[in-house]
N, C-alpha and C. Protein backbone atom coordinates (compact mmCIF):
# COMPACT_ATOMS: atom_id res chain seq x y z
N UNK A 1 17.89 -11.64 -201.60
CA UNK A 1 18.96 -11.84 -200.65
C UNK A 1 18.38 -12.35 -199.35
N UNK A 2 18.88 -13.39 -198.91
CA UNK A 2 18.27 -14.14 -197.43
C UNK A 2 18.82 -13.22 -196.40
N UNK A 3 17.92 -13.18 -195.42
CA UNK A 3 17.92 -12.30 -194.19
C UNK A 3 18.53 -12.90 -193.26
N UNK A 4 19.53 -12.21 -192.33
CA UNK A 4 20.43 -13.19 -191.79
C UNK A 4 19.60 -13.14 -190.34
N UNK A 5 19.30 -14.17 -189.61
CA UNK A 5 18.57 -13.47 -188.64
C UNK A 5 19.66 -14.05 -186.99
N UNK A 6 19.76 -12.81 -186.00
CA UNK A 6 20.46 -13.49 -184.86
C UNK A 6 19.57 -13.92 -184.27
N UNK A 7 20.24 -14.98 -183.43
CA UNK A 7 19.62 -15.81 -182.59
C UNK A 7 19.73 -15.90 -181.46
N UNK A 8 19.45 -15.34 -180.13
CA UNK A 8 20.44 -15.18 -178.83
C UNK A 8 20.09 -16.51 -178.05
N UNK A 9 20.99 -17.21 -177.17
CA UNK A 9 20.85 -18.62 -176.60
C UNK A 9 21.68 -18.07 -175.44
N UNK A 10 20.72 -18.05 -174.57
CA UNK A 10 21.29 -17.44 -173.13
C UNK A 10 21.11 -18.67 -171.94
N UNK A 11 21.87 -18.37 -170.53
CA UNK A 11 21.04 -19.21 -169.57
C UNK A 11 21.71 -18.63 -168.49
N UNK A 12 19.80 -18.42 -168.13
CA UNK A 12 19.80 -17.53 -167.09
C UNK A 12 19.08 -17.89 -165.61
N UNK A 13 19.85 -17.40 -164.95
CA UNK A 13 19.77 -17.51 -163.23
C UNK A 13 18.89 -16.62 -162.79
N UNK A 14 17.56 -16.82 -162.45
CA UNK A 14 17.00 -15.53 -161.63
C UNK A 14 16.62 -14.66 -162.28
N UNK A 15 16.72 -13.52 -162.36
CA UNK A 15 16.64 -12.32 -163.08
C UNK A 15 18.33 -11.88 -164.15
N UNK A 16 18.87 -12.44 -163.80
CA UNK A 16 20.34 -12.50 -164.71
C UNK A 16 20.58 -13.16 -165.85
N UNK A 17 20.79 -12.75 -166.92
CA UNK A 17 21.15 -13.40 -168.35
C UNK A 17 22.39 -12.94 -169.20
N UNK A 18 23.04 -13.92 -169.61
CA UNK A 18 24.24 -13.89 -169.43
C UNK A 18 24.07 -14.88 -171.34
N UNK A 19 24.86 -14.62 -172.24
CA UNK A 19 24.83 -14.96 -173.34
C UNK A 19 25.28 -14.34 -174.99
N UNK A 20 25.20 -15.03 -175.75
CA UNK A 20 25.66 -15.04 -176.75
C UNK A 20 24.68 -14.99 -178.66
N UNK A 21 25.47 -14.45 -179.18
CA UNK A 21 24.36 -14.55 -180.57
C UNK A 21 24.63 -15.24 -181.60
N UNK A 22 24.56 -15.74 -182.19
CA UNK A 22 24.79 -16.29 -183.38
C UNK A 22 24.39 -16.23 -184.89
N UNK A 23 25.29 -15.61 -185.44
CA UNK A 23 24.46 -14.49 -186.69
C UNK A 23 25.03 -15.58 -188.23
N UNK A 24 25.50 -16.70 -187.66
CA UNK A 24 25.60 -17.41 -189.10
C UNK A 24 24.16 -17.69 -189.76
N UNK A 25 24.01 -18.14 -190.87
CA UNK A 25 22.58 -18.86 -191.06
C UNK A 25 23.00 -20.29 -190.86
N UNK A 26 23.93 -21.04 -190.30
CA UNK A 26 23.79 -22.24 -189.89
C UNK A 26 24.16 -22.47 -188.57
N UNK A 27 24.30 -23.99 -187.73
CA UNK A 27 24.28 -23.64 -186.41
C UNK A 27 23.12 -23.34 -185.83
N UNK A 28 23.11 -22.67 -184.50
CA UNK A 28 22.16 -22.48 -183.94
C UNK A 28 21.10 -21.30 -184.29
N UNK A 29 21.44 -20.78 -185.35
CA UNK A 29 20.05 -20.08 -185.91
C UNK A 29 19.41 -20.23 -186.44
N UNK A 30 17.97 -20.00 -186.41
CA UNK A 30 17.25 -20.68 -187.26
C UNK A 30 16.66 -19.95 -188.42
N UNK A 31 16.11 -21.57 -189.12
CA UNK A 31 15.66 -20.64 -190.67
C UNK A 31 14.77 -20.09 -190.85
N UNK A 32 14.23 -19.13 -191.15
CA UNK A 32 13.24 -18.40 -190.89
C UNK A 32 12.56 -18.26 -192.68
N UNK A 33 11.28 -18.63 -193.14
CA UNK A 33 10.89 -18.43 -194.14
C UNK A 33 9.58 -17.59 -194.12
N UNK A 34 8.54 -17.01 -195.10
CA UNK A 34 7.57 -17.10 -195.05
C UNK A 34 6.71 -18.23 -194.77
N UNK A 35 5.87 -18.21 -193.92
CA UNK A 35 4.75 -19.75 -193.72
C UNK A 35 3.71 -19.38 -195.63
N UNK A 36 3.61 -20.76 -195.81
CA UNK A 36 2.91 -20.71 -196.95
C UNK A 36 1.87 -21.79 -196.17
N UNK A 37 1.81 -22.73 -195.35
CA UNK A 37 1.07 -23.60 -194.81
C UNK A 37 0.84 -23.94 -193.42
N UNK A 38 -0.22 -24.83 -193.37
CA UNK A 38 -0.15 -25.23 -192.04
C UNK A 38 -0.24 -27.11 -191.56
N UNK A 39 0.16 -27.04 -190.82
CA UNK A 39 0.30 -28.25 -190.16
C UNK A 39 -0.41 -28.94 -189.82
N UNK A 40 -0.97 -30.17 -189.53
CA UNK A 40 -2.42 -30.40 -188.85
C UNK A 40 -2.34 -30.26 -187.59
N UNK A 41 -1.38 -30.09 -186.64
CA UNK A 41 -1.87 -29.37 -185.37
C UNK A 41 -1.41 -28.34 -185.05
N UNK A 42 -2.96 -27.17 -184.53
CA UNK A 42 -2.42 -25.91 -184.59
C UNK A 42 -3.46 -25.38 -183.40
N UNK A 43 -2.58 -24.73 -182.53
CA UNK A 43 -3.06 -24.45 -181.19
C UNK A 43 -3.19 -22.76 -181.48
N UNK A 44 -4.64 -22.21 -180.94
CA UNK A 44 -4.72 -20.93 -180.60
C UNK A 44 -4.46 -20.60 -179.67
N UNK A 45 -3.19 -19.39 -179.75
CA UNK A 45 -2.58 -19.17 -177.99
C UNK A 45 -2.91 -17.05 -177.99
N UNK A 46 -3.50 -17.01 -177.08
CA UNK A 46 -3.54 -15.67 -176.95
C UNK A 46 -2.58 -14.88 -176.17
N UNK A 47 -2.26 -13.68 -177.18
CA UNK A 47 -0.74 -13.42 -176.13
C UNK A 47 -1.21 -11.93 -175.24
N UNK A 48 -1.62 -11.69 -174.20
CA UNK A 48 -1.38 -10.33 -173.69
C UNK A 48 -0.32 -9.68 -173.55
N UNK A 49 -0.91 -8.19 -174.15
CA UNK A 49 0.79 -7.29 -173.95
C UNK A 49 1.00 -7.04 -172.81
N UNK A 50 0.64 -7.26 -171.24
CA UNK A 50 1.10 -6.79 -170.17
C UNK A 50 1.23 -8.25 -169.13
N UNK A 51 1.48 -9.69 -169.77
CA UNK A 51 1.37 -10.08 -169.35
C UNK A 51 2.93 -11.31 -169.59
N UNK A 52 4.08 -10.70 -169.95
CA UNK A 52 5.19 -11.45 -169.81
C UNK A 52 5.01 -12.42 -170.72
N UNK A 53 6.30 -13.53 -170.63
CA UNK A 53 5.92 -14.43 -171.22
C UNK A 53 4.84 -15.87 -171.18
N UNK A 54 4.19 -15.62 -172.11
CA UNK A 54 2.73 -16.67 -172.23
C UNK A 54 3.50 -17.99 -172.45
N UNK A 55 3.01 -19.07 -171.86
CA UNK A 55 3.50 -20.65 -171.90
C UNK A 55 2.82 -21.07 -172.92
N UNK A 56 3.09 -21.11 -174.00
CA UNK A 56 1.75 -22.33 -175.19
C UNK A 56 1.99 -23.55 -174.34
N UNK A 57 2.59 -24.08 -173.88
CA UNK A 57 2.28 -25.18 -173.27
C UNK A 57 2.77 -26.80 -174.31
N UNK A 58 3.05 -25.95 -175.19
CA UNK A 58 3.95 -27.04 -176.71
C UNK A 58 5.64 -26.85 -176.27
N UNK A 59 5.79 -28.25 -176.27
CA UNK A 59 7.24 -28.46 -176.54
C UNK A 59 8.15 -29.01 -177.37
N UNK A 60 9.03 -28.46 -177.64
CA UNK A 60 9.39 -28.75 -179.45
C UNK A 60 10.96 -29.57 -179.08
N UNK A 61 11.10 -30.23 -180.35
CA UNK A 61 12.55 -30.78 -180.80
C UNK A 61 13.44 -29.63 -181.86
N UNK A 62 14.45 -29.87 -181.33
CA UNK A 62 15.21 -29.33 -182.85
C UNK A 62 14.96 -30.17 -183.98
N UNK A 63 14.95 -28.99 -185.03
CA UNK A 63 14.75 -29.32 -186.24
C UNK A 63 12.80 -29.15 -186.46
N UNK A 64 12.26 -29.36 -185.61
CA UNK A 64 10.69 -29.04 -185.90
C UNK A 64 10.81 -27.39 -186.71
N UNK A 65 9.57 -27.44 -187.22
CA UNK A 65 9.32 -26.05 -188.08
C UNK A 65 7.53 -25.88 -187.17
N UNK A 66 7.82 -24.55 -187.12
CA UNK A 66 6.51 -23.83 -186.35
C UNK A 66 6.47 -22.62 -187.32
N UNK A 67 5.07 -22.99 -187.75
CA UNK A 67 4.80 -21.52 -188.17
C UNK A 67 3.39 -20.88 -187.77
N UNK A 68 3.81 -19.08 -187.38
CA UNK A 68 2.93 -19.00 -186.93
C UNK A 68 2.39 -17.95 -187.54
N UNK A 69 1.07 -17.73 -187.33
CA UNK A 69 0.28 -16.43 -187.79
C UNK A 69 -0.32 -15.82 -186.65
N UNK A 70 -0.25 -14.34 -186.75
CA UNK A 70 -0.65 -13.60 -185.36
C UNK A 70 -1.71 -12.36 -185.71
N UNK A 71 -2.24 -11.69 -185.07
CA UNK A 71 -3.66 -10.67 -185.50
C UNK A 71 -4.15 -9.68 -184.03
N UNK A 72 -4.16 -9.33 -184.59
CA UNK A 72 -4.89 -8.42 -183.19
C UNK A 72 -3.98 -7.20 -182.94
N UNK A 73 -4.30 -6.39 -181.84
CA UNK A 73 -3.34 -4.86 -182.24
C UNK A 73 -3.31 -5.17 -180.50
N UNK A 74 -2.00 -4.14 -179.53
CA UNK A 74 -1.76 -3.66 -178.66
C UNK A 74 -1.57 -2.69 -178.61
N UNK A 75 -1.17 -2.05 -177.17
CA UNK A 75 -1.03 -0.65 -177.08
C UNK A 75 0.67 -0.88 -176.13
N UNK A 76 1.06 0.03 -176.34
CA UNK A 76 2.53 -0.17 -175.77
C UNK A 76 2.93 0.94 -174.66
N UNK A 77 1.51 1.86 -174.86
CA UNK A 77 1.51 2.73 -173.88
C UNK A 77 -0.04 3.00 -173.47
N UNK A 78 -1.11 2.80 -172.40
CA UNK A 78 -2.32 3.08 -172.54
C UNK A 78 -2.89 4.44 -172.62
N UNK A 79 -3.45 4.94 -173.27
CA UNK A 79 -4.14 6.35 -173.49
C UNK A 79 -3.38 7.10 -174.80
N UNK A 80 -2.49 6.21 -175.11
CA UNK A 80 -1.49 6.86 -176.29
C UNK A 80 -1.66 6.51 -177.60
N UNK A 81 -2.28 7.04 -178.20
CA UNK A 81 -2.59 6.73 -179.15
C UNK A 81 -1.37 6.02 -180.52
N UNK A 82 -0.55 6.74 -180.06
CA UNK A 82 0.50 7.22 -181.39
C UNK A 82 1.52 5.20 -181.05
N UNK A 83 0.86 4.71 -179.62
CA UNK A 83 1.86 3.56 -179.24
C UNK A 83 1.28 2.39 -179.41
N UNK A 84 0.17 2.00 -181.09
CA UNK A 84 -0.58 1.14 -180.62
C UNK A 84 -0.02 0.60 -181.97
N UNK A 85 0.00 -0.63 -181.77
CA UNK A 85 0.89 -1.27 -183.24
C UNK A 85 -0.19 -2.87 -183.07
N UNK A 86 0.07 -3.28 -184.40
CA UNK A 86 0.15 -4.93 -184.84
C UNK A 86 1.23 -5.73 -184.56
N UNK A 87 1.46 -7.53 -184.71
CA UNK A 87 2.35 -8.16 -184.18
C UNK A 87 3.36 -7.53 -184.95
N UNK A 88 3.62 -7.05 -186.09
CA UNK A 88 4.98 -6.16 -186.79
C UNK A 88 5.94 -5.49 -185.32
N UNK A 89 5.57 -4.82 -184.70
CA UNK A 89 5.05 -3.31 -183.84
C UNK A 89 5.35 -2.39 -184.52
N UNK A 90 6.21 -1.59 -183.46
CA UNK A 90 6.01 -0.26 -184.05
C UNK A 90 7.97 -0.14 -184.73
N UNK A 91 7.93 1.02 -185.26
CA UNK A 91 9.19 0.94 -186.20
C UNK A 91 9.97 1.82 -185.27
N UNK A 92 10.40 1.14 -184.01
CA UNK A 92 11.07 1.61 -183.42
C UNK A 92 11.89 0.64 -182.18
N UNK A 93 13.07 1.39 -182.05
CA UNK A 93 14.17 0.08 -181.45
C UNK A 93 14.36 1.03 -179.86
N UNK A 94 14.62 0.52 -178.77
CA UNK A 94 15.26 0.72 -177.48
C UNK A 94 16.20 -0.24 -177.26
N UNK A 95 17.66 0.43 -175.97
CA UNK A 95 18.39 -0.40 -175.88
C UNK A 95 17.70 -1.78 -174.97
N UNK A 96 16.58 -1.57 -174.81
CA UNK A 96 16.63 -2.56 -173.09
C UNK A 96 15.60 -3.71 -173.62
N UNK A 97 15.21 -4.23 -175.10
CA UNK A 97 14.58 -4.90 -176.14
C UNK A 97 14.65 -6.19 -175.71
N UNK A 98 14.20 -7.31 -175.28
CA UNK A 98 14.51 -8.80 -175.69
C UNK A 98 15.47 -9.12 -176.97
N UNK A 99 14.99 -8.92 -178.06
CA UNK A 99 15.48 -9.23 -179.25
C UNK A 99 16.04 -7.51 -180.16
N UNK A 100 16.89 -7.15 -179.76
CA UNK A 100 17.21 -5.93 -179.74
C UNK A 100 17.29 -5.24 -181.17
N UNK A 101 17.56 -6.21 -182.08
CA UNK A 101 17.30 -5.12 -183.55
C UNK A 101 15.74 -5.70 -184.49
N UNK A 102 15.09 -5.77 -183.71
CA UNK A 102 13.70 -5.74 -183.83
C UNK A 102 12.73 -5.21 -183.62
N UNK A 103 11.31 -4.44 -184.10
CA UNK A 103 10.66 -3.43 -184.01
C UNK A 103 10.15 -3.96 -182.25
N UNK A 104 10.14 -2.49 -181.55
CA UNK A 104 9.31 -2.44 -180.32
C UNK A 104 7.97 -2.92 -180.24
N UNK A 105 7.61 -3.77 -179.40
CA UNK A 105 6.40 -4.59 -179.57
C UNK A 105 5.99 -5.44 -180.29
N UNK A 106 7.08 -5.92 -181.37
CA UNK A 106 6.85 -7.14 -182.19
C UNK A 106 6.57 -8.59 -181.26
N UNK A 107 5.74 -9.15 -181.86
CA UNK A 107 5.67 -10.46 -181.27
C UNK A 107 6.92 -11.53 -181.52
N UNK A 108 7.39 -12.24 -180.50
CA UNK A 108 8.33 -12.83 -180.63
C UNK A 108 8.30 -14.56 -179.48
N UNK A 109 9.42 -14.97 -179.66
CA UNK A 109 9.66 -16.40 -179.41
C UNK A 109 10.45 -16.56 -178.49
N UNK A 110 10.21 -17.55 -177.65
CA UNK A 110 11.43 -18.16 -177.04
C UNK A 110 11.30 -19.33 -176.63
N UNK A 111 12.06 -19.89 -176.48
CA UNK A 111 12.45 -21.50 -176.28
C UNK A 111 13.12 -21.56 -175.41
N UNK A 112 12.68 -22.02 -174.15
CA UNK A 112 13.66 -22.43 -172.62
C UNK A 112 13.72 -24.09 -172.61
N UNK A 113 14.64 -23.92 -172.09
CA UNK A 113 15.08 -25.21 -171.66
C UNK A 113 15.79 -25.14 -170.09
N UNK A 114 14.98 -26.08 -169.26
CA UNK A 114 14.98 -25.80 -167.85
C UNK A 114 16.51 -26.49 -167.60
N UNK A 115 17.34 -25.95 -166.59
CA UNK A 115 18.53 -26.96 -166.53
C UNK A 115 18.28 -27.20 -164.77
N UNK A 116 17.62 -26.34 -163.82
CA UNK A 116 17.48 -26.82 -162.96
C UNK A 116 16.44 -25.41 -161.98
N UNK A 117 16.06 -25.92 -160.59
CA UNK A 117 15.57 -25.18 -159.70
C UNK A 117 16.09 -24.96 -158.48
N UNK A 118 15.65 -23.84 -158.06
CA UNK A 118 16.43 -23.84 -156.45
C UNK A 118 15.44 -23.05 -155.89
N UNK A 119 15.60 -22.77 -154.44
CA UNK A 119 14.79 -21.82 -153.79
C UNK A 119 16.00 -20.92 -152.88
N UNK A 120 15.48 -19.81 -153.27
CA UNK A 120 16.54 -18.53 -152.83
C UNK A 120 16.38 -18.61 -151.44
N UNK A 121 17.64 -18.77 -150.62
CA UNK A 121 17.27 -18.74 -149.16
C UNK A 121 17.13 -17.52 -148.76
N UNK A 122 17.46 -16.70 -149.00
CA UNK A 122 16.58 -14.86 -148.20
C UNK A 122 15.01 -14.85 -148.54
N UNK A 123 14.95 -15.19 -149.68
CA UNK A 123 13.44 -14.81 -150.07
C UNK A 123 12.06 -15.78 -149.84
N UNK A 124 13.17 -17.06 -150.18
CA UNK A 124 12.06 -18.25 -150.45
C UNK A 124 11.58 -18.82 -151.78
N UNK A 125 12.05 -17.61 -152.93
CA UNK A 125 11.29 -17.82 -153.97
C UNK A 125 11.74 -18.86 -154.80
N UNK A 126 11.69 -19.91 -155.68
CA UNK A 126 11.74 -20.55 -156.74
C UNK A 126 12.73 -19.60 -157.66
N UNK A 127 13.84 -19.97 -158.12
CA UNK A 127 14.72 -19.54 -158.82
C UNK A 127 14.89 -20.82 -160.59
N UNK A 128 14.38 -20.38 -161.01
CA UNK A 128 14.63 -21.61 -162.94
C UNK A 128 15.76 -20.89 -163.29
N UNK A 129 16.80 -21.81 -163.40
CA UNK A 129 18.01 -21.82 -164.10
C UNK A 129 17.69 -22.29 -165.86
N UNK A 130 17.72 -21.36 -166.70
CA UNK A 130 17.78 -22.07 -167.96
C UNK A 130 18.40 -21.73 -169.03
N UNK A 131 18.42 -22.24 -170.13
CA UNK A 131 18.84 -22.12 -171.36
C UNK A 131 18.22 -21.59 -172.37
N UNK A 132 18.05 -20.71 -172.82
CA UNK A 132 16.50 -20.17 -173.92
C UNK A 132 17.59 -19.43 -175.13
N UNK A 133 16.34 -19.57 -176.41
CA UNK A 133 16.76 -18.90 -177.51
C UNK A 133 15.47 -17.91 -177.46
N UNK A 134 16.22 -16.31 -178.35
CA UNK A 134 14.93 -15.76 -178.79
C UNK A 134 14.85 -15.43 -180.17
N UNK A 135 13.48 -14.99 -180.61
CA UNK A 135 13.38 -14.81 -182.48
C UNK A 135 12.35 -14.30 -182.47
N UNK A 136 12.50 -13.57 -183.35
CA UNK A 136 11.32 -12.94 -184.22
C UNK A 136 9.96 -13.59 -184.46
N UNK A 137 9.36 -12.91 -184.63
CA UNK A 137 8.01 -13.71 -185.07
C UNK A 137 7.30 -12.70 -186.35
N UNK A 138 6.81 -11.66 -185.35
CA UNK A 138 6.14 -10.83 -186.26
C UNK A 138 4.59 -11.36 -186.76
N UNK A 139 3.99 -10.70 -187.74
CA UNK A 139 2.59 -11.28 -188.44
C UNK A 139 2.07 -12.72 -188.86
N UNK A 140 3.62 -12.95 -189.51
CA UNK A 140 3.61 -14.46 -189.85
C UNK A 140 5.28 -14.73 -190.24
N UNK A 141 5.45 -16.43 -189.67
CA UNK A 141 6.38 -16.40 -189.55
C UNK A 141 6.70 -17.87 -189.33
N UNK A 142 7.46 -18.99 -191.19
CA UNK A 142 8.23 -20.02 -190.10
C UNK A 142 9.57 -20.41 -189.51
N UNK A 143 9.27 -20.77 -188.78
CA UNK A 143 10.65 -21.08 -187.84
C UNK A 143 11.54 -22.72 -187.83
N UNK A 144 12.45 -22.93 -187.93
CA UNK A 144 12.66 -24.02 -187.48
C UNK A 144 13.96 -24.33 -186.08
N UNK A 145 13.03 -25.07 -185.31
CA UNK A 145 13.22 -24.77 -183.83
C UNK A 145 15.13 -25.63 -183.94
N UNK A 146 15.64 -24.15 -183.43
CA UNK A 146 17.31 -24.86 -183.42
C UNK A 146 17.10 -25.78 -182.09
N UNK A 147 16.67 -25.72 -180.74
CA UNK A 147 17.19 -26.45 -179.40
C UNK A 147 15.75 -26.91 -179.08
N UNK A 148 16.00 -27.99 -178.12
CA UNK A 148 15.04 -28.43 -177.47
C UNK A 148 14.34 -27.83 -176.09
N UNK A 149 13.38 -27.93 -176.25
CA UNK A 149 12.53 -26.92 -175.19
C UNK A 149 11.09 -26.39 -174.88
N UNK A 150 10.63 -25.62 -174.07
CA UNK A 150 9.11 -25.67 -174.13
C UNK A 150 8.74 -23.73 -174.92
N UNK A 151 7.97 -23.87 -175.86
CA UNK A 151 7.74 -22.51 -176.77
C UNK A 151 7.14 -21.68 -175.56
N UNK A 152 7.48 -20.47 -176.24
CA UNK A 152 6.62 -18.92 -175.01
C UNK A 152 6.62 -17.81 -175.92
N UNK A 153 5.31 -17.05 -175.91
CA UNK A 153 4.87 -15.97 -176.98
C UNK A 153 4.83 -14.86 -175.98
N UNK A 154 5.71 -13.90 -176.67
CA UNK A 154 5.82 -12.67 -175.73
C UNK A 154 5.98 -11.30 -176.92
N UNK A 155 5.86 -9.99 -176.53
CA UNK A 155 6.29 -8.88 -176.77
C UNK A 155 7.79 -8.42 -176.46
N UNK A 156 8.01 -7.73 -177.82
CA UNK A 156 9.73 -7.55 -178.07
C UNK A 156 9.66 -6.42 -177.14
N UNK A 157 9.66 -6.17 -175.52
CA UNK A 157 9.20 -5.18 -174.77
C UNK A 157 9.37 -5.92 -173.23
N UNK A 158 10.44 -4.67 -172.69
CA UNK A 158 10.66 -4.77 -171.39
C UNK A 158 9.52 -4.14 -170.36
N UNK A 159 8.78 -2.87 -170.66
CA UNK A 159 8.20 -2.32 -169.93
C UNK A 159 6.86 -2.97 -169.95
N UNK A 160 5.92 -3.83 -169.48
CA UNK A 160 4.60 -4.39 -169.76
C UNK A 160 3.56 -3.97 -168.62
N UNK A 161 3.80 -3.50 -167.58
CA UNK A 161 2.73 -2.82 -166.57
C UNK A 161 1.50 -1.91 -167.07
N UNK A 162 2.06 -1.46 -168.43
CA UNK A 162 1.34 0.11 -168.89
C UNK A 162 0.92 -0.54 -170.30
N UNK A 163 1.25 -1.76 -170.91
CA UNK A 163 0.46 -2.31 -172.22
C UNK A 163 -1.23 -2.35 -171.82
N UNK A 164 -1.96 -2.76 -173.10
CA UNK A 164 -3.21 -3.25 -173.12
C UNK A 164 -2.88 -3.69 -174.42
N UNK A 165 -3.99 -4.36 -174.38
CA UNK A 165 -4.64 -5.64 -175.70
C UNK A 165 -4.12 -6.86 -175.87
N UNK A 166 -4.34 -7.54 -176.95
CA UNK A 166 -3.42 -8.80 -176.97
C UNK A 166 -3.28 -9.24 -178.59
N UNK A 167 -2.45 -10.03 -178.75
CA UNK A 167 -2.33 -10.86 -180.05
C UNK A 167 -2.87 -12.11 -180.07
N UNK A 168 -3.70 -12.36 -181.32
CA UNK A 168 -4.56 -14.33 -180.80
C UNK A 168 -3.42 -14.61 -182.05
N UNK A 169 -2.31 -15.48 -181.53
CA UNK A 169 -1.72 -16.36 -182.94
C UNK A 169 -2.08 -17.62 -183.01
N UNK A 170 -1.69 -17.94 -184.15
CA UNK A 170 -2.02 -19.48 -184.68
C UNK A 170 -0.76 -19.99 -184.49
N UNK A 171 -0.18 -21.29 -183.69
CA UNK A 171 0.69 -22.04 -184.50
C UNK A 171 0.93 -23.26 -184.32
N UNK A 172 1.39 -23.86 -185.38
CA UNK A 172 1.09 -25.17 -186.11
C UNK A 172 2.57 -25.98 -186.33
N UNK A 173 2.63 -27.02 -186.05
CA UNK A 173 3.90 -27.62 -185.91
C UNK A 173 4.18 -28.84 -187.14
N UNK A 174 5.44 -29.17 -187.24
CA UNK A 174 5.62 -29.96 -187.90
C UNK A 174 6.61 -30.88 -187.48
N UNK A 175 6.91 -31.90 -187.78
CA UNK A 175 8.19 -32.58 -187.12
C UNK A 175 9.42 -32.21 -187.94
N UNK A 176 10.76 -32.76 -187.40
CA UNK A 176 11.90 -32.57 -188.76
C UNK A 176 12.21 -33.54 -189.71
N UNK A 177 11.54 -32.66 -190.71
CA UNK A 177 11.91 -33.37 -192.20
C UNK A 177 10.13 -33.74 -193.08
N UNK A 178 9.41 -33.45 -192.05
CA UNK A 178 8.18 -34.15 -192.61
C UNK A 178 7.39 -33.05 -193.38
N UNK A 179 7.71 -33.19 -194.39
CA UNK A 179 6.84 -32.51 -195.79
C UNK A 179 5.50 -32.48 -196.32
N UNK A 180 4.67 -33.47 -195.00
CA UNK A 180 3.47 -33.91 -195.93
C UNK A 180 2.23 -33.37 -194.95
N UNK A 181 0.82 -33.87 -195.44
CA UNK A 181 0.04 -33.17 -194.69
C UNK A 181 -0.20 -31.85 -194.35
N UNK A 182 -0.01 -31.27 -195.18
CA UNK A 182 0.02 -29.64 -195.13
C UNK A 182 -1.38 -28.82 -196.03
N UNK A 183 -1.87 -28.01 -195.65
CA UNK A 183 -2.80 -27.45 -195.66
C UNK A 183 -3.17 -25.77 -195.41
N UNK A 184 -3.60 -25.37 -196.62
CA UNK A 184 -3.44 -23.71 -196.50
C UNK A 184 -4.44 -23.56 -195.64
N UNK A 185 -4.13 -22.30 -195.20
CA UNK A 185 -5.06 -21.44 -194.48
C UNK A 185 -5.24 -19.94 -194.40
N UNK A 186 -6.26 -19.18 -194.24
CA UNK A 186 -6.44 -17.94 -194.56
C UNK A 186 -5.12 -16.81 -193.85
N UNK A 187 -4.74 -16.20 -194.49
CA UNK A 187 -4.07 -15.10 -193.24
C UNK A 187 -4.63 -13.98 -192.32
N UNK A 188 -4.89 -14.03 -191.48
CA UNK A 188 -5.21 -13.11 -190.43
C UNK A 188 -5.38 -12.09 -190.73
N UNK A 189 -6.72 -11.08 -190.63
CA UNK A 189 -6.29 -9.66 -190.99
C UNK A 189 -5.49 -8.59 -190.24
N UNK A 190 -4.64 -8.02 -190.90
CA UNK A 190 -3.63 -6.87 -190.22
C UNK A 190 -3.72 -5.56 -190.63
N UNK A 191 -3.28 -5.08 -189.76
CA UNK A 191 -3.43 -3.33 -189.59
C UNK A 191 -2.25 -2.95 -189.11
N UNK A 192 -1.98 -1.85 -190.05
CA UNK A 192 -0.80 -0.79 -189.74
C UNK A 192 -0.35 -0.23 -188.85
N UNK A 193 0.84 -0.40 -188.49
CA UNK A 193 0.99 0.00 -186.99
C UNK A 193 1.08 1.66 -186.89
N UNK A 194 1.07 2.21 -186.19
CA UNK A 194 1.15 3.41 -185.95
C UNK A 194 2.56 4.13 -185.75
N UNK A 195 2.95 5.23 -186.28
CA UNK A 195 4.48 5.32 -186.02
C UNK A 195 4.47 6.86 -185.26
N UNK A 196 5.62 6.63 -184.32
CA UNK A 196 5.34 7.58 -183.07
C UNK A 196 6.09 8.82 -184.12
């Protein structure tokens, strides 16, 4: 039975997000398979758990397929033993989640798309107005990118001051529709996350 996966496509002002999900499997969600391959270009992006969202610095079209593979363990609480998981995380949900029916600390996706900038007149600061989707990722994982935009590897996790460690993923792109040039590669070794 195919896994229906939501997709949230928000756009947000500042610290405010404001949006919607989309739980068809067509439309703006995307398809999500096992990766069996890889692409010939494939960027190593290291993700820290206390460090928000990471820029890969790749920007995708709809319809591209990214798949990625991820490795390495975090801690979701430091000195805690019982809070230290793999990109899976841990088997546990909070309301205040990025991607909310997804394990705490799973590695995950997002796709912004800038619609504009401003500078806050009380503060001064730079304000990005945008458009972003988020998704799952997990250990391994392909995707095919519903919107246009620049990729960001983050933790399914609001609280990040008190993380340590990081995830090194692999991922490897493809264009839409292009079937060829593909090439296996080893999977990452993983470890069991710990359950509180």
């Amino acid at each position: 039975m195919a896994r229906m996966t939501a997709l949230r496509v928000f756009f947000a002002s500042g610290i405010a997000a404001l949006g919607f999900a989309a739980l068809a499997p067509g439309g703006l969600a995307p398809q999500v398979q096992t990766p069996a391959a890889d692409g010939p270009a494939v960027k190593k992006v290291a993700v820290p758990a206390d460090a928000g969202w990471v820029d890969t610095g790749i920007d995708v079209a709809p319809g591209e397929e990214l798949v990625f593979r991820a490795a390495g363990e975090v801690s979701l609480q430091r000195g805690n033993p019982e809070a230290g998981c793999g990109p899976g995380g841990l088997d546990l949900i909070t309301v205040e989640q990025p991607v909310p029916d997804e394990n705490l600390g799973a590695l995950i996706g997002r796709v912004a798309q800038l619609v504009s900038t401003r500078t806050d007149e009380d503060s001064g600061m730079e304000i990005r107005d945008e458009i972003f989707v988020l998704f799952f990722i997990g250990p391994e994982r392909t995707v095919t990118v519903p919107v246009k935009g620049r990729l960001y590897l983050g933790l399914n996790e609001n609280v990040l001051k008190d993380n340590a460690g990081e995830f090194t993923v692999l991922v490897s792109r493809r264009p839409a529709g292009d079937r060829t040039g593909l090439k296996a590669f080893p999977r990452p070794p993983s470890r069991p996350c710990a359950r509180p």
